[in-house]
N, C-alpha and C. Protein backbone atom coordinates (compact mmCIF):
# COMPACT_ATOMS: atom_id res chain seq x y z
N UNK A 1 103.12 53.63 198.14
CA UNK A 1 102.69 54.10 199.44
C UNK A 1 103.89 54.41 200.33
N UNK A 2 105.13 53.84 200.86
CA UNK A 2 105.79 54.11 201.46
C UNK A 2 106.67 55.19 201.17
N UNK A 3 106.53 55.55 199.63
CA UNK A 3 107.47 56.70 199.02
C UNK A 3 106.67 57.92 199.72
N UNK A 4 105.00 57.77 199.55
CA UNK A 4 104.68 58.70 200.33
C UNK A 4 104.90 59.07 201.56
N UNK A 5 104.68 57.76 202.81
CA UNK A 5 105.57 57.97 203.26
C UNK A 5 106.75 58.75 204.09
N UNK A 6 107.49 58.38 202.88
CA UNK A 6 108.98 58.92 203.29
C UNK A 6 109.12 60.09 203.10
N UNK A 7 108.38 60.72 202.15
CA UNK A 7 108.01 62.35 201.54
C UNK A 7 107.61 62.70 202.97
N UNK A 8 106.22 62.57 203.66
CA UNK A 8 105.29 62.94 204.73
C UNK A 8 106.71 62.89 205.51
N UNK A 9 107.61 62.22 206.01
CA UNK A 9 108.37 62.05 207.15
C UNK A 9 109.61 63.47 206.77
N UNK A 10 110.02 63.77 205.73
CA UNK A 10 111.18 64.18 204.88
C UNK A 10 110.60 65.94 205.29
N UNK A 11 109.15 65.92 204.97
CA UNK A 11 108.54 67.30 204.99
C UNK A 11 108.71 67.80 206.44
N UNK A 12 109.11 66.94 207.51
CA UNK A 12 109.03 67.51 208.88
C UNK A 12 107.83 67.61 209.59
N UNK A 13 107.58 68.64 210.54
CA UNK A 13 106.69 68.75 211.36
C UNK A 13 105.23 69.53 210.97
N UNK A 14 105.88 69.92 209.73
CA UNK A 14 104.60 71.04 209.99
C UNK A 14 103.80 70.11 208.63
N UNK A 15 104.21 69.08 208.49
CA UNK A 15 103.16 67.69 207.60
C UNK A 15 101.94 67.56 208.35
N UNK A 16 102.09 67.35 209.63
CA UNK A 16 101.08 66.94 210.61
C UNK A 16 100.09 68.07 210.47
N UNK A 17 100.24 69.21 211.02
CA UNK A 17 98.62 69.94 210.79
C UNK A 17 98.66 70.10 209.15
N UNK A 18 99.17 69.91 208.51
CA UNK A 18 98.51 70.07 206.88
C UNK A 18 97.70 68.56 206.54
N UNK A 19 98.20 67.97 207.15
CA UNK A 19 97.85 66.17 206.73
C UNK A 19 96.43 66.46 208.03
N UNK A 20 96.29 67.18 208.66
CA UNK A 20 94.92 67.01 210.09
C UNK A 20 94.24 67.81 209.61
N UNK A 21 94.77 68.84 208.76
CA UNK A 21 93.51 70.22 208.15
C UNK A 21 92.61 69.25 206.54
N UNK A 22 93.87 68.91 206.08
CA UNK A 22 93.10 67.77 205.09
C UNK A 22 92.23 66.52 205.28
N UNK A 23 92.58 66.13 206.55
CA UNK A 23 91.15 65.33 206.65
C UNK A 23 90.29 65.87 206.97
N UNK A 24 90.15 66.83 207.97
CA UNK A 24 89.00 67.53 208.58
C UNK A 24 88.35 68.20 207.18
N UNK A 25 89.10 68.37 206.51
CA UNK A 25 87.99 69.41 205.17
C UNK A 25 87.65 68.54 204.74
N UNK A 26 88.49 67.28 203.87
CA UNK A 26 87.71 66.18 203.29
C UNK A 26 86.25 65.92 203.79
N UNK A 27 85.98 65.64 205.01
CA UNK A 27 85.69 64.98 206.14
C UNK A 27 84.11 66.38 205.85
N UNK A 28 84.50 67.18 206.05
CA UNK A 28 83.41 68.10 206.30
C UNK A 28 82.82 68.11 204.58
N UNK A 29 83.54 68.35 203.27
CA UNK A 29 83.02 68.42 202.26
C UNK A 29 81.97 67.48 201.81
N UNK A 30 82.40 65.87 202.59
CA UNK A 30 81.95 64.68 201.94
C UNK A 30 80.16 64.68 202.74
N UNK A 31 80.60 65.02 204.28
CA UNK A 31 79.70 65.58 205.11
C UNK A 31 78.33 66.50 204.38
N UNK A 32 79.03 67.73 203.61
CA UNK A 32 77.97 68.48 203.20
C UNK A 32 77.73 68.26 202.04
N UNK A 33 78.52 66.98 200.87
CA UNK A 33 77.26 66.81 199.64
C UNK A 33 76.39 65.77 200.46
N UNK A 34 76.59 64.88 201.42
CA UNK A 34 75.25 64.03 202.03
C UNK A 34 74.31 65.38 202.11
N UNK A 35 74.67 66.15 202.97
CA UNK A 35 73.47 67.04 203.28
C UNK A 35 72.65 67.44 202.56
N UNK A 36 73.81 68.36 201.10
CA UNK A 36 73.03 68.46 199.96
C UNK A 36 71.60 67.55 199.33
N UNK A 37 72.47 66.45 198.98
CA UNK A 37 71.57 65.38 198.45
C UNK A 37 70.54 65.29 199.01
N UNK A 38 70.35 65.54 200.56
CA UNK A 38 69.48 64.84 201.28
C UNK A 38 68.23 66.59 201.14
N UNK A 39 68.94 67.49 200.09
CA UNK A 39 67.95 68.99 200.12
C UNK A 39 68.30 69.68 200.71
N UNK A 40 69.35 70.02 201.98
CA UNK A 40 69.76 70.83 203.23
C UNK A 40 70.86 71.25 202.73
N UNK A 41 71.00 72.84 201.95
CA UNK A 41 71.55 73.28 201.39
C UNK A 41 72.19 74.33 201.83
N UNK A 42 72.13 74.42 202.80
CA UNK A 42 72.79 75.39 203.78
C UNK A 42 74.43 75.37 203.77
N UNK A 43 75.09 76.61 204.24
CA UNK A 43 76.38 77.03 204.29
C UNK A 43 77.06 76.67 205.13
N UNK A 44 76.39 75.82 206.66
CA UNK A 44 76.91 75.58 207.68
C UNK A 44 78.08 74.45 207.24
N UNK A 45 79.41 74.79 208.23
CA UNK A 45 80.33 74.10 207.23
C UNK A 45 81.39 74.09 206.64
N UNK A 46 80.82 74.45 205.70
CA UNK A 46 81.50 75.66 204.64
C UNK A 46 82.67 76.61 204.71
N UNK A 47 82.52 77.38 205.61
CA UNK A 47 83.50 78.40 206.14
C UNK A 47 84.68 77.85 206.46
N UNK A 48 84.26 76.72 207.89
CA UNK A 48 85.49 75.97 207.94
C UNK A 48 86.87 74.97 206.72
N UNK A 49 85.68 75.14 205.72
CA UNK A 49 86.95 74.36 204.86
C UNK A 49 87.64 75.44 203.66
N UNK A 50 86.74 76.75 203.61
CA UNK A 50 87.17 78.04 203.43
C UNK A 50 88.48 78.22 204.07
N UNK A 51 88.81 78.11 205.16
CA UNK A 51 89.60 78.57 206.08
C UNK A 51 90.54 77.89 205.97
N UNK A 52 90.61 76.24 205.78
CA UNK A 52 91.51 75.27 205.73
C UNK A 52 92.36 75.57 204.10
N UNK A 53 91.57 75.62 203.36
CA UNK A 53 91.79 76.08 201.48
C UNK A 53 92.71 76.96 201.81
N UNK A 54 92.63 78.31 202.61
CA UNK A 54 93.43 79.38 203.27
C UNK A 54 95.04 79.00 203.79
N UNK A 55 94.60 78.05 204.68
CA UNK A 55 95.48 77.68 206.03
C UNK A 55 96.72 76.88 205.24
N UNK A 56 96.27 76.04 204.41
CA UNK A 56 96.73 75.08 204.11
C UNK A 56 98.54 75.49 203.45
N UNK A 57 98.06 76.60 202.41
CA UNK A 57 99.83 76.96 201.76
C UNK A 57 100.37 77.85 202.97
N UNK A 58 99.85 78.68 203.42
CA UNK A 58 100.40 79.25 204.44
C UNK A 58 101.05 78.00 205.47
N UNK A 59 100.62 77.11 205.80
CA UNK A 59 101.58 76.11 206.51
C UNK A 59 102.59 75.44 205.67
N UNK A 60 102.34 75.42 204.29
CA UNK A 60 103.37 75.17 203.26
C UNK A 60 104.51 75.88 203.61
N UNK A 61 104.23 77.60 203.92
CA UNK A 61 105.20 78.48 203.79
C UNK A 61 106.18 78.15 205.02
N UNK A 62 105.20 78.12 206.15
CA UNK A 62 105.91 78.17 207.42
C UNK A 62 106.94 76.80 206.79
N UNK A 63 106.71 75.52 206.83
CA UNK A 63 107.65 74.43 206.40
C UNK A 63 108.85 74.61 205.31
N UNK A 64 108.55 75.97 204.05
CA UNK A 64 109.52 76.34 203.88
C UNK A 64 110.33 77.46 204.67
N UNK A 65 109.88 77.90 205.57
CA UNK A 65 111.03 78.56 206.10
C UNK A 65 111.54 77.97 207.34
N UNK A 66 111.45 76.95 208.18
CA UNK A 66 111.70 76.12 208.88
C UNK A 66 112.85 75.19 208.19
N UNK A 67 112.04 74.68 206.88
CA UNK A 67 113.48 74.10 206.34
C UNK A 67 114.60 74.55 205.82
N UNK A 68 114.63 76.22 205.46
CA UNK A 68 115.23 76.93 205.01
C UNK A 68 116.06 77.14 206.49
N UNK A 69 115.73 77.30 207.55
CA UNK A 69 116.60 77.61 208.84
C UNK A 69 117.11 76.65 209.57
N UNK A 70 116.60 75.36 208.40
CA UNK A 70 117.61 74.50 209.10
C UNK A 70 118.71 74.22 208.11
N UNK A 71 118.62 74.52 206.67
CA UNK A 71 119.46 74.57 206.15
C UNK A 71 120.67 75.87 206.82
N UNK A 72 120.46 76.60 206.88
CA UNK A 72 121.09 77.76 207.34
C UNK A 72 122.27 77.41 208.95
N UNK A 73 121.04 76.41 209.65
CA UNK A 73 121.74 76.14 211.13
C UNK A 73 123.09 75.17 210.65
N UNK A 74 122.44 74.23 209.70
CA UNK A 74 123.64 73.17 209.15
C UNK A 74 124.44 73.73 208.50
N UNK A 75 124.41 75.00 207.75
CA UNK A 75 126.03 75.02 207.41
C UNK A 75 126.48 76.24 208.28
N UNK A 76 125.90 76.39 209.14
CA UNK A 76 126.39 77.31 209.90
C UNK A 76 127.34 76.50 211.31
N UNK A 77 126.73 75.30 211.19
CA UNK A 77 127.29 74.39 211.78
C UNK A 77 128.89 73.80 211.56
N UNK A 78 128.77 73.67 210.52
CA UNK A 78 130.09 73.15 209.80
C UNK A 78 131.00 73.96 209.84
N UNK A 79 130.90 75.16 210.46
CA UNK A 79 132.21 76.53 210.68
C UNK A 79 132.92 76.58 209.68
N UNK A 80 132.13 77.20 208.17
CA UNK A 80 132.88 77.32 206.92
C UNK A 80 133.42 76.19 205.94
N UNK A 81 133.64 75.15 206.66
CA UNK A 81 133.68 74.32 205.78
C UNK A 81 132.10 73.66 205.35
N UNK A 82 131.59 74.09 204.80
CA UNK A 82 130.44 73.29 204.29
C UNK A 82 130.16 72.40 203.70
N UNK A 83 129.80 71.36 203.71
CA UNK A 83 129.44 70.25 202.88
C UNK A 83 127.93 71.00 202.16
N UNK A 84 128.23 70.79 200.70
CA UNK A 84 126.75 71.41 200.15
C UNK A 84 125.78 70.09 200.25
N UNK A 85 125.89 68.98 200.53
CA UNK A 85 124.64 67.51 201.16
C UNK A 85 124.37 68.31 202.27
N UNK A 86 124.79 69.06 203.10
CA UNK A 86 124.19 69.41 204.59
C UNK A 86 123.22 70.79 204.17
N UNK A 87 123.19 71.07 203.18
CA UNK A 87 121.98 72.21 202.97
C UNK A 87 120.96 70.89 202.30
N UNK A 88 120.57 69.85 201.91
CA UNK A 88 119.84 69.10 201.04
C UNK A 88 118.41 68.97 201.83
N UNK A 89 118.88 68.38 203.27
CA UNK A 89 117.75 68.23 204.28
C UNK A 89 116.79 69.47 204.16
N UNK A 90 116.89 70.23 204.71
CA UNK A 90 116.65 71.22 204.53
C UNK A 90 116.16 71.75 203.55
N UNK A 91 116.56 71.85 202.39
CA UNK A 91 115.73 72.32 201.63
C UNK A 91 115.13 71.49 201.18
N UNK A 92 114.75 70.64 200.95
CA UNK A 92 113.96 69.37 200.52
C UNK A 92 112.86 69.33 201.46
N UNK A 93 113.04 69.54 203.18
CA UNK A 93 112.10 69.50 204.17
C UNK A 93 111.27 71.09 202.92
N UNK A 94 111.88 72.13 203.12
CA UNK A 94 110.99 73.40 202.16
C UNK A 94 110.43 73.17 201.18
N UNK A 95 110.40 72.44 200.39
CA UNK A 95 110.36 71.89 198.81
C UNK A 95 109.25 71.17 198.88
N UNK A 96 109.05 70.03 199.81
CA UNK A 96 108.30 68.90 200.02
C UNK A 96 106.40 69.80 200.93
N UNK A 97 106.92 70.58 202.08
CA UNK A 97 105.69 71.16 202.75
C UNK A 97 105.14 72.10 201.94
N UNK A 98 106.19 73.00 200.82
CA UNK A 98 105.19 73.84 200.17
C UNK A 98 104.33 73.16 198.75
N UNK A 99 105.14 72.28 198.58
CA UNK A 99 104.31 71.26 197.61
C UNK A 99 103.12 70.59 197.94
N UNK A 100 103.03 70.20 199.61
CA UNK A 100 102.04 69.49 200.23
C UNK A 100 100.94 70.71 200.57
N UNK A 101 101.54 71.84 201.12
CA UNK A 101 100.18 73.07 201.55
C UNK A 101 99.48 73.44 200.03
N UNK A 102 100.36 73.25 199.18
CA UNK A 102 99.32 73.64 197.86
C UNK A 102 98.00 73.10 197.42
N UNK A 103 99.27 71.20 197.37
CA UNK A 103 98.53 70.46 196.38
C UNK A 103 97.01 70.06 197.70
N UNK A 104 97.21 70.37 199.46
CA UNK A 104 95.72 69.73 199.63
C UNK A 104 95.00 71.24 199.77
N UNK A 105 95.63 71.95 199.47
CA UNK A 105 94.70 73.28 199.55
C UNK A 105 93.89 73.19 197.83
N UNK A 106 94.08 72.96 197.18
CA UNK A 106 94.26 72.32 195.54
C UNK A 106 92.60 71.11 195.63
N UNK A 107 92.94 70.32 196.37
CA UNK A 107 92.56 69.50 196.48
C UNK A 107 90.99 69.23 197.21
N UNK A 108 91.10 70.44 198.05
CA UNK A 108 89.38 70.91 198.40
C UNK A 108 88.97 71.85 198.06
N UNK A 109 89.77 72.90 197.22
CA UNK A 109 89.64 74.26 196.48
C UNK A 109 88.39 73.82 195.33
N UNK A 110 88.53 72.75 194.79
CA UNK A 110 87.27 72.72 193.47
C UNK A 110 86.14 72.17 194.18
N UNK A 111 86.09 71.14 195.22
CA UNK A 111 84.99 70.60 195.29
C UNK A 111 84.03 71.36 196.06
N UNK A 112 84.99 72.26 196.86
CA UNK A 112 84.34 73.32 197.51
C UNK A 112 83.51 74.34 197.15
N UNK A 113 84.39 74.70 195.93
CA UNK A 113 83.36 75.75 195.25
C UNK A 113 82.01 75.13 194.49
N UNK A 114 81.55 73.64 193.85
CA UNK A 114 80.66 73.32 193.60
C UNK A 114 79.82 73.47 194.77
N UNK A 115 80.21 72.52 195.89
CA UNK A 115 79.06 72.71 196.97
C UNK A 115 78.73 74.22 197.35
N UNK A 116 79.46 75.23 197.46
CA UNK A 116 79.45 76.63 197.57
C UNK A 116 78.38 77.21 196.36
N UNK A 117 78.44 77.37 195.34
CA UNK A 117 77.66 77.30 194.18
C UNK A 117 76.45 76.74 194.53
N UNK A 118 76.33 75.35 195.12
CA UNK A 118 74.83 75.04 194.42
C UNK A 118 74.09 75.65 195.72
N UNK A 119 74.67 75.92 197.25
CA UNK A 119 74.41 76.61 198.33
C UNK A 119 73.84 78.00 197.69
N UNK A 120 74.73 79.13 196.79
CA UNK A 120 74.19 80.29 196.29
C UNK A 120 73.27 80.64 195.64
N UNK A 121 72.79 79.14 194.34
CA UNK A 121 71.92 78.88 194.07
C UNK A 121 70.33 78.63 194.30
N UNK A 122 70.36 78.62 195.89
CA UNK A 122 68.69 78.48 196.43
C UNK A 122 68.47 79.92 196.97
């Protein structure tokens, strides 16, 4: 747990709305198999975690290019002498958010399409 963590902290800022879009979809998916179950098979819902599935690598991207410009500020910092550890932050912050926008876009991408499916189905 704390390795995670340190990853979530390492990824920077743009962790936070990918880590707030992933609960809210969780949150809404778990929401609409109750509904299901309960016969109320409707789409309402839906869209929104459509959107998040969407949202999610695209905020990956933004975190890689944020960490990519801070790699860039740090050795631009160092006035030619560069230390190549001062590009690491940085790209690791890029490395870590586009790994995270995938894997929770990944992560409500299947369950979504079942509930989506059995919705097309009535």
């Amino acid at each position: 747990m704390q390795r995670l963590v340190e990853l979530f902290v390492a990824g920077g800022p743009v962790m936070w709305p990918i880590l707030a879009l992933s609960v809210l979809g969780l949150a809404v998916l778990v929401w609409k198999a109750f509904e299901m179950r309960r016969g109320n098979r409707s789409a309402r819902g839906l869209v929104v975690v459509s959107t998040i599935i969407t949202a999610e690598p695209m905020l990956g991207i933004l975190g890689t290019v944020t960490g990519i410009m801070q790699t860039f500020s740090a050795l631009n910092a160092s006035g030619g002498s560069a230390n190549p550890l001062s590009a690491t932050a940085g790209i690791g912050e890029a490395l870590i958010t586009t790994a995270a926008g995938l894997v929770a876009s990944l992560v409500l991408l299947f369950p979504y399409n079942v509930l989506d499916s059995m919705v097309e189905e009535d």
